[in-house]
C-alpha atoms as a PDB file:
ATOM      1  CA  UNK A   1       2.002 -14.188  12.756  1.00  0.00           C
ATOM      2  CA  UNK A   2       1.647 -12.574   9.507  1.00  0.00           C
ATOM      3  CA  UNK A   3       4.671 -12.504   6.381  1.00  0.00           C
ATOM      4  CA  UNK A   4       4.005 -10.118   3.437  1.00  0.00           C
ATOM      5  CA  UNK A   5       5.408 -10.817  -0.268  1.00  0.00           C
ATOM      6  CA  UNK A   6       5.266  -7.943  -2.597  1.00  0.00           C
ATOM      7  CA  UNK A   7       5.169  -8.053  -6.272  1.00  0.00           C
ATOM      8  CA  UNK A   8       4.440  -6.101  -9.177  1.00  0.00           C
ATOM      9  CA  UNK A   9       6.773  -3.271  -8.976  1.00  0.00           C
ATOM     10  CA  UNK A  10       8.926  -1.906 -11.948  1.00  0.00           C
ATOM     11  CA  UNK A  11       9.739   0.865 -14.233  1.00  0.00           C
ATOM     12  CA  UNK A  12       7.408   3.137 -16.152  1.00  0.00           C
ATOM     13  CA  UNK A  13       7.101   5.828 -18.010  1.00  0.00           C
ATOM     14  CA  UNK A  14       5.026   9.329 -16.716  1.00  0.00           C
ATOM     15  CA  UNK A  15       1.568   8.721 -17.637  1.00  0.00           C
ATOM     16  CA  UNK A  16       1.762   4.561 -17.661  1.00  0.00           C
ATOM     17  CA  UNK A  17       0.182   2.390 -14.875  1.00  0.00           C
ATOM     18  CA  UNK A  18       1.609  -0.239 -12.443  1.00  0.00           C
ATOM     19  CA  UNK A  19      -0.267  -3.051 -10.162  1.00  0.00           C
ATOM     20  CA  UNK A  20       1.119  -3.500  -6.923  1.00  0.00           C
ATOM     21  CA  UNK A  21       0.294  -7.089  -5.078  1.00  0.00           C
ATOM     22  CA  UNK A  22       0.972  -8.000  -1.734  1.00  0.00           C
ATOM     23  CA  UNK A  23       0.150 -11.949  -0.474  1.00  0.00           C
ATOM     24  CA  UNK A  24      -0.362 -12.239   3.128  1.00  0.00           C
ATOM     25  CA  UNK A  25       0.929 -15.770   4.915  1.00  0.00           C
ATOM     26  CA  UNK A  26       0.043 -17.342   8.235  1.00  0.00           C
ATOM     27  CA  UNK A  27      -2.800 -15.756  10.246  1.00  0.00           C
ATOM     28  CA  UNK A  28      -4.868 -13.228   8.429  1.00  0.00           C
ATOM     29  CA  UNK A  29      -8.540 -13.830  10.729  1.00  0.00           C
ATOM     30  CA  UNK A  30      -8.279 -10.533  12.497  1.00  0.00           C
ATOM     31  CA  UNK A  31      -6.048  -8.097  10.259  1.00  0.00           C
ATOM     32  CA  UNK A  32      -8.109  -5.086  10.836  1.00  0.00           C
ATOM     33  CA  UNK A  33      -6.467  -2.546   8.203  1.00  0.00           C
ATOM     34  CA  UNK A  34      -4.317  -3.016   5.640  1.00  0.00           C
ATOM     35  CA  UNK A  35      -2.384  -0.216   4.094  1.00  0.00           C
ATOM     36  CA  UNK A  36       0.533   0.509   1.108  1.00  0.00           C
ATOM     37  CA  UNK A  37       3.166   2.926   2.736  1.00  0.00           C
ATOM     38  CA  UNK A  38       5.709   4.831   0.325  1.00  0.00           C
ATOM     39  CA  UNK A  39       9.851   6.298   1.077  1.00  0.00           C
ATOM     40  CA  UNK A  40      11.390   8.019  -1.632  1.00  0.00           C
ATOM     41  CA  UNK A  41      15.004   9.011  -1.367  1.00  0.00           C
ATOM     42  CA  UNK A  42      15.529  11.737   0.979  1.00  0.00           C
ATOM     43  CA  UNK A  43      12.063  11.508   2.386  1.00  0.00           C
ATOM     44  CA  UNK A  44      10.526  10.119   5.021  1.00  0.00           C
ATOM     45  CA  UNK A  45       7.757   7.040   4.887  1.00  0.00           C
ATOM     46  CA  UNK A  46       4.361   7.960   4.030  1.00  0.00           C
ATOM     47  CA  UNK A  47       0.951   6.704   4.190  1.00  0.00           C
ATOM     48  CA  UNK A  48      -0.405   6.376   0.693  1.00  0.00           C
ATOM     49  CA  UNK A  49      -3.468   4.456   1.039  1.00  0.00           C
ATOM     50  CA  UNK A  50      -5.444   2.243   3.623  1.00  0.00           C
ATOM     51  CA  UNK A  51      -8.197  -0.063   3.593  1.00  0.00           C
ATOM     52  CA  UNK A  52     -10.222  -0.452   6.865  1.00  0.00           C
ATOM     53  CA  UNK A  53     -11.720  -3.626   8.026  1.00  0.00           C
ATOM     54  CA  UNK A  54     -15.175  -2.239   6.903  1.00  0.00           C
ATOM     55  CA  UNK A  55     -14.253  -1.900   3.755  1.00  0.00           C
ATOM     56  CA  UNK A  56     -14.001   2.269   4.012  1.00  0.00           C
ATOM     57  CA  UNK A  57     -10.546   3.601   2.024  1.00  0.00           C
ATOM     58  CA  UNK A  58      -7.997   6.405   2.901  1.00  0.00           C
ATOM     59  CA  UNK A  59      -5.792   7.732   0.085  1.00  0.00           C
ATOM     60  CA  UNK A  60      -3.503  10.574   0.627  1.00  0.00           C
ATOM     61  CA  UNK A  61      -4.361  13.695  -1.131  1.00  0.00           C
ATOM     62  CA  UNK A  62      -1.473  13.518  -3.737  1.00  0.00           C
ATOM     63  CA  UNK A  63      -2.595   9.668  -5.387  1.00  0.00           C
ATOM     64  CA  UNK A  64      -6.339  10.458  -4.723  1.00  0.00           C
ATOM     65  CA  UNK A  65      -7.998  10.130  -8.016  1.00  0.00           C
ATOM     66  CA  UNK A  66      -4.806   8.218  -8.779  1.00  0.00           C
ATOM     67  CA  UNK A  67      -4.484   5.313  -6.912  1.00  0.00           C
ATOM     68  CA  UNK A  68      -7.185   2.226  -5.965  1.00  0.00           C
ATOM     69  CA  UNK A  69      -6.580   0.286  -2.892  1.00  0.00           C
ATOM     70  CA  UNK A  70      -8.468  -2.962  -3.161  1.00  0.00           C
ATOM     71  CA  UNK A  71      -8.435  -6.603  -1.582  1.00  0.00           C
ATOM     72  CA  UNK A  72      -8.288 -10.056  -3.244  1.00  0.00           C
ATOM     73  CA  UNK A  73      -9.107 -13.700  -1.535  1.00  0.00           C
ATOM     74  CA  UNK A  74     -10.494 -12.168   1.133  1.00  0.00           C
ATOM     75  CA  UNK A  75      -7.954 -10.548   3.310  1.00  0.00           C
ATOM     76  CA  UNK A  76      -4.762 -12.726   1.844  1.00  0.00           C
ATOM     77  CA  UNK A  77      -4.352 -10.411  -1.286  1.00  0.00           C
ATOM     78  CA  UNK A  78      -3.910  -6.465  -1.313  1.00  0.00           C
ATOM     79  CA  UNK A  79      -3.605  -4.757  -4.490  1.00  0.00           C
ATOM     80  CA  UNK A  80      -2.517  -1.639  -5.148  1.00  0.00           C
ATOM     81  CA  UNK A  81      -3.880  -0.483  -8.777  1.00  0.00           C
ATOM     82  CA  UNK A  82      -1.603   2.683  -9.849  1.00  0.00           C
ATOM     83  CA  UNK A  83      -2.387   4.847 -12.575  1.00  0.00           C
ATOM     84  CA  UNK A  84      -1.359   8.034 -14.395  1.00  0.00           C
ATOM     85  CA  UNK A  85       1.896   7.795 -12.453  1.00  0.00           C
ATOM     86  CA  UNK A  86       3.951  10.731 -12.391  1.00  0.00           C
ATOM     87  CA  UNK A  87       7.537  10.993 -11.986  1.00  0.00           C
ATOM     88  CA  UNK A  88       7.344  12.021  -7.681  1.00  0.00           C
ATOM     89  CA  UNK A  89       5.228   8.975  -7.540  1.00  0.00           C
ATOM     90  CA  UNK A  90       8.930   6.925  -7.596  1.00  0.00           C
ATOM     91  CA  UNK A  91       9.689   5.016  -4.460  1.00  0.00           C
ATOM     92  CA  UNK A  92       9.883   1.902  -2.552  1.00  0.00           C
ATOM     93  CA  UNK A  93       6.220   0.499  -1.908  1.00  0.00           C
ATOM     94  CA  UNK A  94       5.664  -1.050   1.145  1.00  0.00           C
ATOM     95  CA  UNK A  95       2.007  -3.184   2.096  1.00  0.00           C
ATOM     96  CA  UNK A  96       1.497  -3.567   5.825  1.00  0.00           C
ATOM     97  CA  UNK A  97      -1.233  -4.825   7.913  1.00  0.00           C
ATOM     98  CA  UNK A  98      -2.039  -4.902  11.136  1.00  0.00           C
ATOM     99  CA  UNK A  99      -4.447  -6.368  14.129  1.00  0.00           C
ATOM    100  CA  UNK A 100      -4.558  -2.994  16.295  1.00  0.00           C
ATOM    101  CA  UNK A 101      -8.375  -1.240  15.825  1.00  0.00           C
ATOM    102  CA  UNK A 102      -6.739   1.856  16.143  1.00  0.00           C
ATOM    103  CA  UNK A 103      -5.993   2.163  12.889  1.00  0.00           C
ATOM    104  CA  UNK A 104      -9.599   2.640  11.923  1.00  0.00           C
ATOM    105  CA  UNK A 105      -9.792   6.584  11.937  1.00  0.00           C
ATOM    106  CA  UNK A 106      -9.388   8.905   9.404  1.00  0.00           C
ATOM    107  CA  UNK A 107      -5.890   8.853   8.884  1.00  0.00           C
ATOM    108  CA  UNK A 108      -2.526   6.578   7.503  1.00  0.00           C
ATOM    109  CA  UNK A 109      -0.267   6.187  10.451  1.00  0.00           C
ATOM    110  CA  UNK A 110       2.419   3.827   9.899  1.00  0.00           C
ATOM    111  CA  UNK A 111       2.750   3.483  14.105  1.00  0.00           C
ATOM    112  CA  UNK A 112      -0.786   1.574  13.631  1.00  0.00           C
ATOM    113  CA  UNK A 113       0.623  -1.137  11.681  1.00  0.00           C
ATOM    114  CA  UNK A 114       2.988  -3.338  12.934  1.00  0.00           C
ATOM    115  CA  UNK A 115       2.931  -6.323   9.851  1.00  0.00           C
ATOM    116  CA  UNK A 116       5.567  -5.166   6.610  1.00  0.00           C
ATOM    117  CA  UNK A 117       6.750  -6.579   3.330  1.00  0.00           C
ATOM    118  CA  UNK A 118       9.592  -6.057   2.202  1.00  0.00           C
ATOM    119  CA  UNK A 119       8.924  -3.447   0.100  1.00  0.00           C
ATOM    120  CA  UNK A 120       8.498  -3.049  -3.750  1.00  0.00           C
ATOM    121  CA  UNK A 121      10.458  -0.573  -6.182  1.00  0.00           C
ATOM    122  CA  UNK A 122       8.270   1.767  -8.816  1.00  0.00           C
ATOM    123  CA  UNK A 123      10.145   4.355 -10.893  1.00  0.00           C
ATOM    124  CA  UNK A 124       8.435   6.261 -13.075  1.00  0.00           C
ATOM    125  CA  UNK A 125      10.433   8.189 -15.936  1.00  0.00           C
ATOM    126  CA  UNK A 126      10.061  11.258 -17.853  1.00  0.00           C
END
């Protein structure tokens, strides 16, 4: 049994930066991915970047470049550094992680997952 508490989130202007942080509680041995999901209004949730248990990333093509994906304190910390935010980068964050090896391949499926926070706001002006 995993919980997830998100910080970090806020507002920024285009062009500013933003460090998302998600602290994972309770039994973290065998997470196997962990991953930062986004839903902006009138949009479905979407994978925005994943960190497999071998330490191999996964961003989606529109924060790649962007966006870092990292881990902290072993597996009980996952950071999401986010930089030269743009406006359509505004949303509700959401960390997850999850114990299922199928989330290994090349690809950010939220079915994989099955561990959430709560979820995080960013807005980005401009």
């Amino acid at each position: 049994q995993v919980r997830l508490g998100q910080s970090g989130g806020g507002s920024v202007q285009a062009g500013g930066s933003l460090r998302l942080s998600c602290a994972a509680f309770g039994y973290t041995e065998n997470i196997y991915c962990m991953g930062w999901f986004r839903q902006a209004p009138g949009k479905g949730r979407e994978g925005v970047a994943k960190l497999n248990s071998g330490g191999s990333t996964l961003y989606a093509d529109s924060v790649k470049g962007r966006f870092t994906i990292s881990q902290e304190n072993a597996k009980n910390t996952l950071v999401l550094e986010m930089n030269s935010l743009k406006p359509e980068d505004t949303a509700m964050y959401y960390c997850a992680v999850t114990y299922l090896k199928s989330c290994s391949g090349n690809f950010i499926r939220e079915a994989d997952f099955n561990y959430w926070g709560r979820g995080t706001q960013v807005t980005v002006s401009s």
